[in-house]
C-alpha atoms as a PDB file:
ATOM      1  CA  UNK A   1     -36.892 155.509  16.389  1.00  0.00           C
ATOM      2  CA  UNK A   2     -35.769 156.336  12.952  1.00  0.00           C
ATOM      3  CA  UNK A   3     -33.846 153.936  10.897  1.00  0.00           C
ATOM      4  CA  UNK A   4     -31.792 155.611   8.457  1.00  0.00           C
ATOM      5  CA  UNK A   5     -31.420 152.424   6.044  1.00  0.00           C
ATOM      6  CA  UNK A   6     -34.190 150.817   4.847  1.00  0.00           C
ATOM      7  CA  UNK A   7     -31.470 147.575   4.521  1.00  0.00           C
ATOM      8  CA  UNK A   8     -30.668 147.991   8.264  1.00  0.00           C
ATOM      9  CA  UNK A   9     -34.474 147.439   8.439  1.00  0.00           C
ATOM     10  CA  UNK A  10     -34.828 144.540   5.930  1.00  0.00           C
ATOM     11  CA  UNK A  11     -32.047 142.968   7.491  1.00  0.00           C
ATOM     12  CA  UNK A  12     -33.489 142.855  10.695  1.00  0.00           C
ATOM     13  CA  UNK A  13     -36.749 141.347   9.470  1.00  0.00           C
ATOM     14  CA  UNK A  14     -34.807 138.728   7.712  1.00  0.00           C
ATOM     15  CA  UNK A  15     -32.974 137.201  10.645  1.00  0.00           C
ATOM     16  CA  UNK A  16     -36.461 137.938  13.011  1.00  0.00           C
ATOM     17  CA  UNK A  17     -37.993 135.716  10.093  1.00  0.00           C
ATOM     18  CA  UNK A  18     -35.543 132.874  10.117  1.00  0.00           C
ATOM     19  CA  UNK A  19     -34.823 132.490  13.795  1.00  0.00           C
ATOM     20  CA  UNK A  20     -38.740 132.668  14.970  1.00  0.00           C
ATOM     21  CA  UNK A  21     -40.673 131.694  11.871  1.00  0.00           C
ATOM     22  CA  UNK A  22     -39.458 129.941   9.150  1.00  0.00           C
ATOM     23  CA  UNK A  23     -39.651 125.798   8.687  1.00  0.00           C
ATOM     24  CA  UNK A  24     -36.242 126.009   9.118  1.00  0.00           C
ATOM     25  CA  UNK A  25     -35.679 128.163  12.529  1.00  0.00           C
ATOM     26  CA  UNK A  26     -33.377 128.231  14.847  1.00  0.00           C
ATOM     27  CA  UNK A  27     -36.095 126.938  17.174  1.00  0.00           C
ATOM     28  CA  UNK A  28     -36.729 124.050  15.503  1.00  0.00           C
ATOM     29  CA  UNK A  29     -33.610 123.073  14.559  1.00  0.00           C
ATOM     30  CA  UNK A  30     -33.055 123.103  17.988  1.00  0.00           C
ATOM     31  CA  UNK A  31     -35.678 120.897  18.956  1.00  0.00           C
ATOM     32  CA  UNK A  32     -34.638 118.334  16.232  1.00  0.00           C
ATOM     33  CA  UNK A  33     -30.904 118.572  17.660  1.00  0.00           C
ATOM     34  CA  UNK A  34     -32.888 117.503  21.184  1.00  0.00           C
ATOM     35  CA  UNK A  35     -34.623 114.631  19.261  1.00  0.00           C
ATOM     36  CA  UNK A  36     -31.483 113.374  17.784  1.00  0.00           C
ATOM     37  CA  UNK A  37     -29.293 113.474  20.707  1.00  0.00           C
ATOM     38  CA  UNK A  38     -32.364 111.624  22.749  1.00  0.00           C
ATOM     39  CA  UNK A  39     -32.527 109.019  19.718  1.00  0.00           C
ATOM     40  CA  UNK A  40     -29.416 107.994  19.791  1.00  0.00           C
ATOM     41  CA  UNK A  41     -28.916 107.410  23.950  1.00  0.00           C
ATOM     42  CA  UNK A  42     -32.470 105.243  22.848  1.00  0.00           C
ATOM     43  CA  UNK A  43     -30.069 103.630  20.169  1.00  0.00           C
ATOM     44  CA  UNK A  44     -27.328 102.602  22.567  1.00  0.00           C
ATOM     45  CA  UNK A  45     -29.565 101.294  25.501  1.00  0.00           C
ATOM     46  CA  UNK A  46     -31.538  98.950  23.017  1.00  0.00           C
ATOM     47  CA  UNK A  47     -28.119  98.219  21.375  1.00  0.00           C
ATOM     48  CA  UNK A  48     -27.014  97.102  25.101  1.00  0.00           C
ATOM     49  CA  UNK A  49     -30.370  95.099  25.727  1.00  0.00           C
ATOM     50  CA  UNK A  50     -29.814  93.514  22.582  1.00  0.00           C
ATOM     51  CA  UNK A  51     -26.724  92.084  23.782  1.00  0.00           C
ATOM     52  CA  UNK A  52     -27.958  91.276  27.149  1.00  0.00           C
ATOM     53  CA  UNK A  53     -31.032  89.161  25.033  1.00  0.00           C
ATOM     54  CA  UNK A  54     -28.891  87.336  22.636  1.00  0.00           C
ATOM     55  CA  UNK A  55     -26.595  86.222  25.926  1.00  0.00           C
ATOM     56  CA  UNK A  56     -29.719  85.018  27.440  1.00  0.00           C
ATOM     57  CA  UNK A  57     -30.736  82.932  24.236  1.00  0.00           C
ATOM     58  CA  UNK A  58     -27.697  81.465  24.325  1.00  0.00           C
ATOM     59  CA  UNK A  59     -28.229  80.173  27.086  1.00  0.00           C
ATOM     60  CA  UNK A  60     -31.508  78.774  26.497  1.00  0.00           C
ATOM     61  CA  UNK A  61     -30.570  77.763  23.966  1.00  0.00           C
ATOM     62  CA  UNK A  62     -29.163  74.537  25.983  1.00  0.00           C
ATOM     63  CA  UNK A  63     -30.861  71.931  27.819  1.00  0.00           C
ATOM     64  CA  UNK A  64     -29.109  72.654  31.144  1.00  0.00           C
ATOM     65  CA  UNK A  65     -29.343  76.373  30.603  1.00  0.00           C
ATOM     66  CA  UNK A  66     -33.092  75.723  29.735  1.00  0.00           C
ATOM     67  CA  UNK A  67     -33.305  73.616  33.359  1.00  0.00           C
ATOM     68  CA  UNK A  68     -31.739  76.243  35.441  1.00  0.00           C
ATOM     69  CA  UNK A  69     -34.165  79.389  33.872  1.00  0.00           C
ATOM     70  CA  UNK A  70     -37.037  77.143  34.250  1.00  0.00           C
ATOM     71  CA  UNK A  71     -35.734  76.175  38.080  1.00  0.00           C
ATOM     72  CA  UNK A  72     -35.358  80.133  39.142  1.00  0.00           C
ATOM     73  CA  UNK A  73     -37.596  82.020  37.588  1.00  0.00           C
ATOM     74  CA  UNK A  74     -40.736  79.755  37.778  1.00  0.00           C
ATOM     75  CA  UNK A  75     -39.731  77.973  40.879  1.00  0.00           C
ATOM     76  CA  UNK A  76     -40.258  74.347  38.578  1.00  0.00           C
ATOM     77  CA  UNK A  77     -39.095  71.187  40.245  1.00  0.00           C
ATOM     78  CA  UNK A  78     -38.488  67.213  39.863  1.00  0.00           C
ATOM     79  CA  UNK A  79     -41.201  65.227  41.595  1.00  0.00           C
ATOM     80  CA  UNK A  80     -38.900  64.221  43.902  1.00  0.00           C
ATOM     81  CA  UNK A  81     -37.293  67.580  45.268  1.00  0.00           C
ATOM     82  CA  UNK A  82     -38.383  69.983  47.918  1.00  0.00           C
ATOM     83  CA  UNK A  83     -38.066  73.715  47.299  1.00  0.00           C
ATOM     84  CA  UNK A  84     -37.070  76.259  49.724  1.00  0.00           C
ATOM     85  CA  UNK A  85     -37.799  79.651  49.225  1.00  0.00           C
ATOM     86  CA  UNK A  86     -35.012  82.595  50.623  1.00  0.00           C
ATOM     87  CA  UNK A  87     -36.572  85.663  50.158  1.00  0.00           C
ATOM     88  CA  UNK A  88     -33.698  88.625  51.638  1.00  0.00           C
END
C-alpha cells in the first residue's frame, strides 16, 4: 500500500509512538488512572478505620470502658465471679 503523503505517514507514527511507547502513553496513563482510583477507595477505608479506632480509644480511655474491653475480649474476671461462656 502506497501512501501518497509522507505527513499521512509521519502522522501515523506519531500517534503509534505516543499511545504504545512513550513515558507518557496512553497505556500508562491508564494504569496510573487504575492506581489512583484504587488509592483513594484505600484512602476512605483507612479514613473509616480511623474513626472506628479513635471511638474505641475513647472508650478506653475510661476506667469502666477499660473494665468492660478487658471483661469481653480476654474473658478477665474478679476473684469472686464465675464466667460462663455462650458460644452461638
Amino acid at each position: 500500500m502506497k501512501l501518497k503523503s509522507p505527513f499521512i505517514l509521519i502522522g501515523l507514527l506519531f500517534v503509534l509512538w505516543m499511545l504504545f511507547f512513550d513515558s507518557n502513553s496512553y497505556l500508562n496513563h491508564n494504569r496510573l488512572s487504575n492506581d489512583i482510583n484504587q488509592l483513594q477507595k484505600d484512602k476512605q477505608h483507612y479514613i473509616e478505620e480511623i474513626k472506628k479506632d479513635s471511638i474505641a480509644l475513647k472508650e478506653l480511655s475510661s476506667p469502666e470502658g477499660l473494665e468492660k474491653y478487658a471483661r469481653e475480649k480476654y474473658h478477665m474476671k474478679k476473684e469472686n465471679e464465675e464466667i460462663f461462656l455462650i458460644i452461638e
